[in-house]
Protein backbone atom coordinates (compact mmCIF):
# COMPACT_ATOMS: atom_id res chain seq x y z
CA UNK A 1 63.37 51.14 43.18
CA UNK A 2 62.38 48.25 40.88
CA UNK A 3 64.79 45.64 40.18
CA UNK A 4 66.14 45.57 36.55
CA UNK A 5 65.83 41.81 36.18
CA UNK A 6 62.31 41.78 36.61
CA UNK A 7 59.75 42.29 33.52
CA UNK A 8 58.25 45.86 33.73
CA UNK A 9 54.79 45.22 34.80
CA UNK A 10 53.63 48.88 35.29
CA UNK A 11 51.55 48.62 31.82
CA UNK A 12 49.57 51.77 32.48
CA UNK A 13 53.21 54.05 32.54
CA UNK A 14 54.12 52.56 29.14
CA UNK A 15 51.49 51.84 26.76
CA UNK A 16 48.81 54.34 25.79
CA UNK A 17 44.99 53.49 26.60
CA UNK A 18 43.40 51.27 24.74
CA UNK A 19 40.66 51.87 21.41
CA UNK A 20 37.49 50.31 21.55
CA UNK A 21 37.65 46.95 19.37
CA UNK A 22 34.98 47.09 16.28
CA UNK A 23 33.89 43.71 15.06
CA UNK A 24 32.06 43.73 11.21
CA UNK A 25 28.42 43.24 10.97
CA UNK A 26 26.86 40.36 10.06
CA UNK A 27 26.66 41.68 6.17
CA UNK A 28 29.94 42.02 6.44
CA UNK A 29 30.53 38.65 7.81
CA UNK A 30 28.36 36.97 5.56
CA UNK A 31 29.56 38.18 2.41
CA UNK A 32 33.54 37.19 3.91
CA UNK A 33 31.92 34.05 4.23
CA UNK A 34 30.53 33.89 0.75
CA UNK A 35 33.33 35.61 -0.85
CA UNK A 36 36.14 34.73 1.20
CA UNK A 37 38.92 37.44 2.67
CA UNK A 38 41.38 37.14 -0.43
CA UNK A 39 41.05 38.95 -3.70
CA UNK A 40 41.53 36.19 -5.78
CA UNK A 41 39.18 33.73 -3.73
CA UNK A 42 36.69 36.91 -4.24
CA UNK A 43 37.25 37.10 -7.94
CA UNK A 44 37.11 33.38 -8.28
CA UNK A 45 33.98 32.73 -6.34
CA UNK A 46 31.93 35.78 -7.99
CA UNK A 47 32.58 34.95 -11.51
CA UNK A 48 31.71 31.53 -10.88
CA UNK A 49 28.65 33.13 -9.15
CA UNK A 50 27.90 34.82 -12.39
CA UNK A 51 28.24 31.90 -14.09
CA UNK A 52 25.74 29.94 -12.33
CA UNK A 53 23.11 32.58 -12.48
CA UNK A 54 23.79 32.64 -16.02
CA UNK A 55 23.26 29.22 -16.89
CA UNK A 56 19.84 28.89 -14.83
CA UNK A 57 18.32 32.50 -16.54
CA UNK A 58 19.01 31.38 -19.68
CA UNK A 59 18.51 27.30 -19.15
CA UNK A 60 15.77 27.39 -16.67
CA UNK A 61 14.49 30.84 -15.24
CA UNK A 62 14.25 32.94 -18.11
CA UNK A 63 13.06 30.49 -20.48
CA UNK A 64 10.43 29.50 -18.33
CA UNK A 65 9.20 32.52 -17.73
CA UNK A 66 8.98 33.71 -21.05
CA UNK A 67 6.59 30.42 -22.26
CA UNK A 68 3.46 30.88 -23.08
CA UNK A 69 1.30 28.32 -25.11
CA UNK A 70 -1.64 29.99 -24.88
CA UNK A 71 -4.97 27.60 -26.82
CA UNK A 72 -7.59 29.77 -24.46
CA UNK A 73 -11.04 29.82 -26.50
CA UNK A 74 -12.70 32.21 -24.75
CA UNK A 75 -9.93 34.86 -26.23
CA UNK A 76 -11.56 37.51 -28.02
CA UNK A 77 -10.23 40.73 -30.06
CA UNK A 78 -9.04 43.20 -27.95
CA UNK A 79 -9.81 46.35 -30.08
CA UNK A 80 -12.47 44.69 -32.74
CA UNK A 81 -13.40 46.39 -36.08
CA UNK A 82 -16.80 47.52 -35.05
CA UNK A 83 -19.04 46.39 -38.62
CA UNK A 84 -16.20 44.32 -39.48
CA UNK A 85 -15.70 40.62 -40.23
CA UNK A 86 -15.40 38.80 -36.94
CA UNK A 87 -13.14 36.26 -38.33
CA UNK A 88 -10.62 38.89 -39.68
CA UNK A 89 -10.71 40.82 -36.32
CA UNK A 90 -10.07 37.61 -34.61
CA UNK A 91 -6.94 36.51 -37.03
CA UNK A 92 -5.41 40.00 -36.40
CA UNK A 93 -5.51 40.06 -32.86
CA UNK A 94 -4.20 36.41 -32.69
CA UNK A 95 -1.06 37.36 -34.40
CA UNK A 96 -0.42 40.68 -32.14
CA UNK A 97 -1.24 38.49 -29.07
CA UNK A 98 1.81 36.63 -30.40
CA UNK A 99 3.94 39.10 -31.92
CA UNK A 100 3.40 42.03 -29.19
CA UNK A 101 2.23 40.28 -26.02
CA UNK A 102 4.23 37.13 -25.73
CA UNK A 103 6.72 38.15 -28.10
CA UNK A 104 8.09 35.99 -31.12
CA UNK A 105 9.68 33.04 -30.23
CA UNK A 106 10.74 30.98 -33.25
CA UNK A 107 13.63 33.85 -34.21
CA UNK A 108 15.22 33.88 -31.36
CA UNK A 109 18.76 33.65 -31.37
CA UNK A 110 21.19 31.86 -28.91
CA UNK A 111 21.59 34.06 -26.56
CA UNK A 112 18.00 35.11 -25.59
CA UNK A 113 16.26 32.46 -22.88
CA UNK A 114 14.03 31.33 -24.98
CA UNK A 115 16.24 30.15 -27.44
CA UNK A 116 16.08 26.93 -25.69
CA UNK A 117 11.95 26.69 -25.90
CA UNK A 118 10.92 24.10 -28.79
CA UNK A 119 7.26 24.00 -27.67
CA UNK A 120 6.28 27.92 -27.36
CA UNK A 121 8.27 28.45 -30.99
CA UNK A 122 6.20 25.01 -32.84
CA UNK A 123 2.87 26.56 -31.36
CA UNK A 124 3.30 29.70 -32.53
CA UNK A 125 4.67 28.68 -36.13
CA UNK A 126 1.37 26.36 -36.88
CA UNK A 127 -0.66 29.26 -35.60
CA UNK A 128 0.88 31.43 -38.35
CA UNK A 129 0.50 28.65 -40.31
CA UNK A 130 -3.45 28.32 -40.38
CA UNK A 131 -3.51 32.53 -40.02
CA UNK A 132 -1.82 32.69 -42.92
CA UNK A 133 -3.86 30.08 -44.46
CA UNK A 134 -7.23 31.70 -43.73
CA UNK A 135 -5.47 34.83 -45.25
CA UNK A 136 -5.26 32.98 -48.75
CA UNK A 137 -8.86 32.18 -48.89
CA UNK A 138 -10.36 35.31 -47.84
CA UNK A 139 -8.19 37.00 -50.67
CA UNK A 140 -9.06 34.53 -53.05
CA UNK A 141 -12.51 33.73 -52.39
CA UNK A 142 -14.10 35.48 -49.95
CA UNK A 143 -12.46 39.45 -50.68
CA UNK A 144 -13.48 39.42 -54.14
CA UNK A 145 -16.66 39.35 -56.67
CA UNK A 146 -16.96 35.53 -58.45
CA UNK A 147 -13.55 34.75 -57.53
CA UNK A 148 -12.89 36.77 -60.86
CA UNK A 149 -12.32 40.32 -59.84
CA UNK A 150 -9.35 42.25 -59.05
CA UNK A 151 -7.53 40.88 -55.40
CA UNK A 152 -8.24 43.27 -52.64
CA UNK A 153 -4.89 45.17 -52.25
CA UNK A 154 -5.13 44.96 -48.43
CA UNK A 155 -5.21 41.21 -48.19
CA UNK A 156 -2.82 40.87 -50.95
CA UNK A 157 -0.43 42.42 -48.59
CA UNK A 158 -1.45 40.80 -45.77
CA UNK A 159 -1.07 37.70 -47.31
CA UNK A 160 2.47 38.16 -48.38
CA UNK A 161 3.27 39.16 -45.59
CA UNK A 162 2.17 36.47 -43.25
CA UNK A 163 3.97 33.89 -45.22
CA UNK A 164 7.44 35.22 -44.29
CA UNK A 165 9.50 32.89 -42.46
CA UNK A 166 8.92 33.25 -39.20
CA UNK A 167 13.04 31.99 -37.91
CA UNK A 168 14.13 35.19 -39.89
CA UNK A 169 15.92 37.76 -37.16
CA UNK A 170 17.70 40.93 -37.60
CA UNK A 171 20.72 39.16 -38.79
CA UNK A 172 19.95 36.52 -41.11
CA UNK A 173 23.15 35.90 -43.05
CA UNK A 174 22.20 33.48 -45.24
CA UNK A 175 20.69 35.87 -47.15
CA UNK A 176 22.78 39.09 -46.36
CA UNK A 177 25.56 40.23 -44.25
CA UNK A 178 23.23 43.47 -43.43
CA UNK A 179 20.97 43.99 -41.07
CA UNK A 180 17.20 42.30 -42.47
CA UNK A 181 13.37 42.73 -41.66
CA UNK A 182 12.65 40.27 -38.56
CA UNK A 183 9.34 38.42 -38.87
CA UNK A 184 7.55 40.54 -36.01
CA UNK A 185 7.90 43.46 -38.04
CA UNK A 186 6.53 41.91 -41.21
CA UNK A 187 3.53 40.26 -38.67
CA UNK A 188 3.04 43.60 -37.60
CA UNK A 189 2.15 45.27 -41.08
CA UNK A 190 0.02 42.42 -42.03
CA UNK A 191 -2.14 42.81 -39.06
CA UNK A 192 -2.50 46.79 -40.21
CA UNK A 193 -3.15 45.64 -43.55
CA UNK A 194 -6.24 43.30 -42.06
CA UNK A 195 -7.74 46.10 -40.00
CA UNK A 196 -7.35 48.48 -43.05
CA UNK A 197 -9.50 45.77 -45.13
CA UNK A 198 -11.72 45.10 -42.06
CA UNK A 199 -12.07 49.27 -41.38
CA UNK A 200 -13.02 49.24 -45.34
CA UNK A 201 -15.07 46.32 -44.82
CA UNK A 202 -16.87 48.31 -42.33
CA UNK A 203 -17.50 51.24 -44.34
CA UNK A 204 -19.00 49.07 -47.04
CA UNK A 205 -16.79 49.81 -49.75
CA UNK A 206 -14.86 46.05 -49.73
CA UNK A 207 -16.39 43.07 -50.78
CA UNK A 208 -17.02 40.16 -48.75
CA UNK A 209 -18.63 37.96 -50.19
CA UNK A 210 -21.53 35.82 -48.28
CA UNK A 211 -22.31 33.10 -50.55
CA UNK A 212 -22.78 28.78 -50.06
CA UNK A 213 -19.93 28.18 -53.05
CA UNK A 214 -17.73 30.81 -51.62
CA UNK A 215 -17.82 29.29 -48.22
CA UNK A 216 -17.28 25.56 -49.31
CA UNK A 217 -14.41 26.36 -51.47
CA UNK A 218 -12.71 28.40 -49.00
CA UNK A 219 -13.48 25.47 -46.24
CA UNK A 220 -12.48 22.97 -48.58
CA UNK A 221 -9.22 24.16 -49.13
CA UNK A 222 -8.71 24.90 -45.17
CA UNK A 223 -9.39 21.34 -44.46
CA UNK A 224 -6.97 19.74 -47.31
CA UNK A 225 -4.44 21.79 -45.63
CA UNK A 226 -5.40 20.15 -41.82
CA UNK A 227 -5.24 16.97 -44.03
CA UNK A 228 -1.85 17.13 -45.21
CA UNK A 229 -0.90 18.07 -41.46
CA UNK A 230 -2.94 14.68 -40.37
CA UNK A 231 -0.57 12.90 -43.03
CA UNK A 232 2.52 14.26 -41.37
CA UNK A 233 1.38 12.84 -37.87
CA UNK A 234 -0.10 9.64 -39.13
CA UNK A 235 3.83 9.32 -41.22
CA UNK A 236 5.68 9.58 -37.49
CA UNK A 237 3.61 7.42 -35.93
CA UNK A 238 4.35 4.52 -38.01
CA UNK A 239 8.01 5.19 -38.28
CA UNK A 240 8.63 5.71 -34.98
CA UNK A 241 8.38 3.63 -32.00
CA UNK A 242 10.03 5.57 -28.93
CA UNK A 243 7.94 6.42 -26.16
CA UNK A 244 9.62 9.61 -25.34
CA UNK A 245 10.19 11.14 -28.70
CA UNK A 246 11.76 14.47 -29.10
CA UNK A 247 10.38 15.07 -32.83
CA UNK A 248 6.55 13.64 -31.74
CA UNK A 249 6.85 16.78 -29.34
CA UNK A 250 7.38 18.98 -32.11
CA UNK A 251 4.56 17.82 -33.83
CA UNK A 252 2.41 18.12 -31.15
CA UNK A 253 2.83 21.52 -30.73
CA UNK A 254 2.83 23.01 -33.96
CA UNK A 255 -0.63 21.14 -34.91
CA UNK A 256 -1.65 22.62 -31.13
CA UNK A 257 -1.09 25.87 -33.06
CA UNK A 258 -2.24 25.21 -36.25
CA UNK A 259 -5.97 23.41 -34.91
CA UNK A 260 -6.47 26.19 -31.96
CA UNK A 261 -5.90 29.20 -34.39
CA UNK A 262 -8.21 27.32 -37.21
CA UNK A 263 -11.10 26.90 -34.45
CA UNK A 264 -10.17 30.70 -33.30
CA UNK A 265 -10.83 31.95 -36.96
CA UNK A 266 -13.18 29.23 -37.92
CA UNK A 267 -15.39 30.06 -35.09
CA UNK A 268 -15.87 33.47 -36.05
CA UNK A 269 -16.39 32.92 -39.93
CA UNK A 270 -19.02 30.94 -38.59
CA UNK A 271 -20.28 34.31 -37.34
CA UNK A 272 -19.85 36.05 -40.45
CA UNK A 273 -21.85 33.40 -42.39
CA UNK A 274 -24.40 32.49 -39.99
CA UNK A 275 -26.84 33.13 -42.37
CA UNK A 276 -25.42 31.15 -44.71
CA UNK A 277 -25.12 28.08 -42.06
CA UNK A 278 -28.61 28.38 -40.84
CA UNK A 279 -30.23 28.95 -44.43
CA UNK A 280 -28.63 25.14 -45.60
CA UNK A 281 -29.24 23.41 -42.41
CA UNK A 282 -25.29 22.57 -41.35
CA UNK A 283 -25.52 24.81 -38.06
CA UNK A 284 -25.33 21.19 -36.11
CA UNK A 285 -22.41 20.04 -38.05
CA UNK A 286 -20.85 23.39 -38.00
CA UNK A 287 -21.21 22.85 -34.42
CA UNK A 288 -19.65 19.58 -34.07
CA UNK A 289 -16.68 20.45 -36.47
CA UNK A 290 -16.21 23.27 -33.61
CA UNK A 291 -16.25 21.64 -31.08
CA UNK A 292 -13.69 18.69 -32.54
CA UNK A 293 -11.35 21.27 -32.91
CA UNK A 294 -11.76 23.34 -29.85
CA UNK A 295 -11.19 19.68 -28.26
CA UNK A 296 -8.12 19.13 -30.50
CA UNK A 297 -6.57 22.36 -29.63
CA UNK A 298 -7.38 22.17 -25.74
CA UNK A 299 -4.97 18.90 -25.08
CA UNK A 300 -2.56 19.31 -22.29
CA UNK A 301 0.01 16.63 -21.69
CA UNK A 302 2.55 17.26 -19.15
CA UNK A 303 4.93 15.36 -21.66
CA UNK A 304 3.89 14.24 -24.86
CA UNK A 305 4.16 10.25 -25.12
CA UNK A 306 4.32 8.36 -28.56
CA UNK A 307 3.88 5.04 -27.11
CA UNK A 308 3.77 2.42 -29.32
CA UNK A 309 0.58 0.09 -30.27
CA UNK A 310 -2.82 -0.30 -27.91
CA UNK A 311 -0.91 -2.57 -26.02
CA UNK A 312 1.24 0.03 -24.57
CA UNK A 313 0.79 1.07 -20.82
CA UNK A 314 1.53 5.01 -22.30
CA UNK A 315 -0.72 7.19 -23.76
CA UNK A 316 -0.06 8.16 -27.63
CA UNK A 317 -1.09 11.80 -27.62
CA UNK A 318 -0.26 11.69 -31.37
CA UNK A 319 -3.12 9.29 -31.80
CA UNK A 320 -5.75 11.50 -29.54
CA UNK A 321 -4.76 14.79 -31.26
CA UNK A 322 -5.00 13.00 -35.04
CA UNK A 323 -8.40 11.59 -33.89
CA UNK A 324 -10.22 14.80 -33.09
CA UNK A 325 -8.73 16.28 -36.03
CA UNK A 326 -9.71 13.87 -38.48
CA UNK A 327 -13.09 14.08 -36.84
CA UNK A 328 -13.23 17.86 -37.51
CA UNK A 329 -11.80 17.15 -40.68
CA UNK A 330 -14.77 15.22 -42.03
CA UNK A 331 -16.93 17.02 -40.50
CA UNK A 332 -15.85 19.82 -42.22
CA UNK A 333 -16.64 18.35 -45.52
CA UNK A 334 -19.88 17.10 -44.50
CA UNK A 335 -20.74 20.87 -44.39
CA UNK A 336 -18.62 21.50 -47.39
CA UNK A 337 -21.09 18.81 -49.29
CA UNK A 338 -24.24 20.36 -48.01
CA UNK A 339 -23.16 24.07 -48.84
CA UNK A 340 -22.45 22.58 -52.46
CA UNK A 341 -25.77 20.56 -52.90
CA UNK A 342 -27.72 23.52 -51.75
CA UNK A 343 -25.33 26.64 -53.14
């Protein structure tokens, strides 16, 4: 008989058997150790989680991802206009590699990742730029009989067109509190309007015209407009005298655009008026204008510098870009002289 004023020790008679003991996994464990045990410390931790993620897709990740400055020469049309003019089949494509394959840029609005770019969106807007340039003078000069006939309704279109703003997005409420046209859309039916021309073209029922005065006033005019550009970069450099210069970036980047998709089209209206080169004797100039702005286009700087004066120990990529453009630039109206002379 057990004495009362000991402990009960017989465990077995009065507690059932035990249940095996299951510890969590180490997912489990992990994500306790992440997330803590408590609801709030969970809720705490995983919106400032979200946060985080956030901030780097849209700062870092996503933008990053999503930039493309894209000067490659050796790009060529896709889905040419077989008969067609090589420079229009080149200015097309250009602005659907844009619009469609790297997607517009400059509209963007806050909340997309690239609304943080500044290089992609300045590249892209002086590509437009010179596309819609080269547009002008194949409508005025180049589309048409004398420079006196009716405009070619395809490149009328295209040209109005691909001088819409390119920052305009679906909401634009400076202009209207309803829903607008975005840019893409408007890029979009000015390339269709260039193939229709080009497909017409093809056919033999447009005109395009392949004569010496046609191509020095429409190269003329191209090369004022490089001009004015060289004005705007020679203006910043003697203004300003920071090294690291946000707005020299800028213009870096949008004359990137502007030279590569003049050499681009340039290049292949070369093509089209080979004949016309060959026959006055400016193929080696041609040449060298070519190549000054396939060089222009083709700097890379892993920051763009605007140091100031030769005595500097930075590089002023302002100064190289301006110099092979205002190489290309008279060389350009060395042919533009000849074609004259001779046309």
């Amino acid at each position: 008989m057990s004495d009362p004023a000991l402990p009960n020790t017989d465990f077995g008679a009065t507690r059932p058997a035990c249940l095996p003991v299951t510890r969590p996994g180490p997912l489990r464990r992990g994500l306790r150790r992440v997330f803590g045990t408590r609801p709030g410390t969970a809720i705490r931790r995983t919106l400032g989680g979200l946060t985080v993620v956030l901030l780097l897709w849209y700062g870092v990740i996503g933008g990053l991802l999503m930039h493309r400055v894209d000067a490659n020469p050796d790009f060529a049309p896709p889905h040419p206009v077989d008969g067609g003019s090589h420079a229009i089949n080149m200015a097309a494509a250009l602005v659907t590699r844009e619009v469609d394959t790297y997607r517009w840029s400059v509209n963007d609005p806050w909340f997309f990742p690239t609304a943080f770019l500044d290089n992609m969106p300045n590249f892209q807007q002086g590509m437009m730029r010179a596309i819609s340039r080269f547009s002008i003078e194949m409508m005025d000069k180049v589309g048409r009989t004398r420079g006196t006939a009716q405009l070619d309704d395809d490149l009328e279109r295209a040209v109005g067109l691909l001088q819409f703003p390119g920052d305009v997005w679906v909401l634009d409420l400076d202009k209207s509190w309803l829903p607008v046209v975005p840019a893409e859309v408007q890029y979009r039916a000015a390339v269709r309007a260039l193939n229709a021309y080009n497909q017409r073209r093809a056919a033999g029922v447009a005109v395009f015209e392949r004569r010496a005065d046609v191509l020095a006033l429409a190269l003329a005019r191209l090369g004022a407009d490089m001009n004015a550009r060289a004005a705007v970069l020679d203006r910043h450099v003697q203004t300003s005298r920071r090294t690291i210069d946000f707005r020299a970036d800028d213009i870096f980047y949008f004359n990137k655009g502007l030279l590569y998709a003049y050499y681009m089209v340039l290049r292949e209206l070369g093509r089209d008026f080979e004949p016309v080169l060959a026959g006055a004797g400016t193929m080696p100039i041609w040449e060298q204008a070519m190549e000054s702005l396939r060089k222009a286009s083709r700097l890379r700087p892993l920051v763009v510098l605007n140091a100031p004066g030769d005595d500097s120990l930075f590089a002023n990529h302002l100064f190289m870009q301006g110099f092979y453009m205002k190489r290309a630039i008279m060389q350009l109206d060395e042919v533009v002289r000849v074609l004259t002379v001779r046309g």
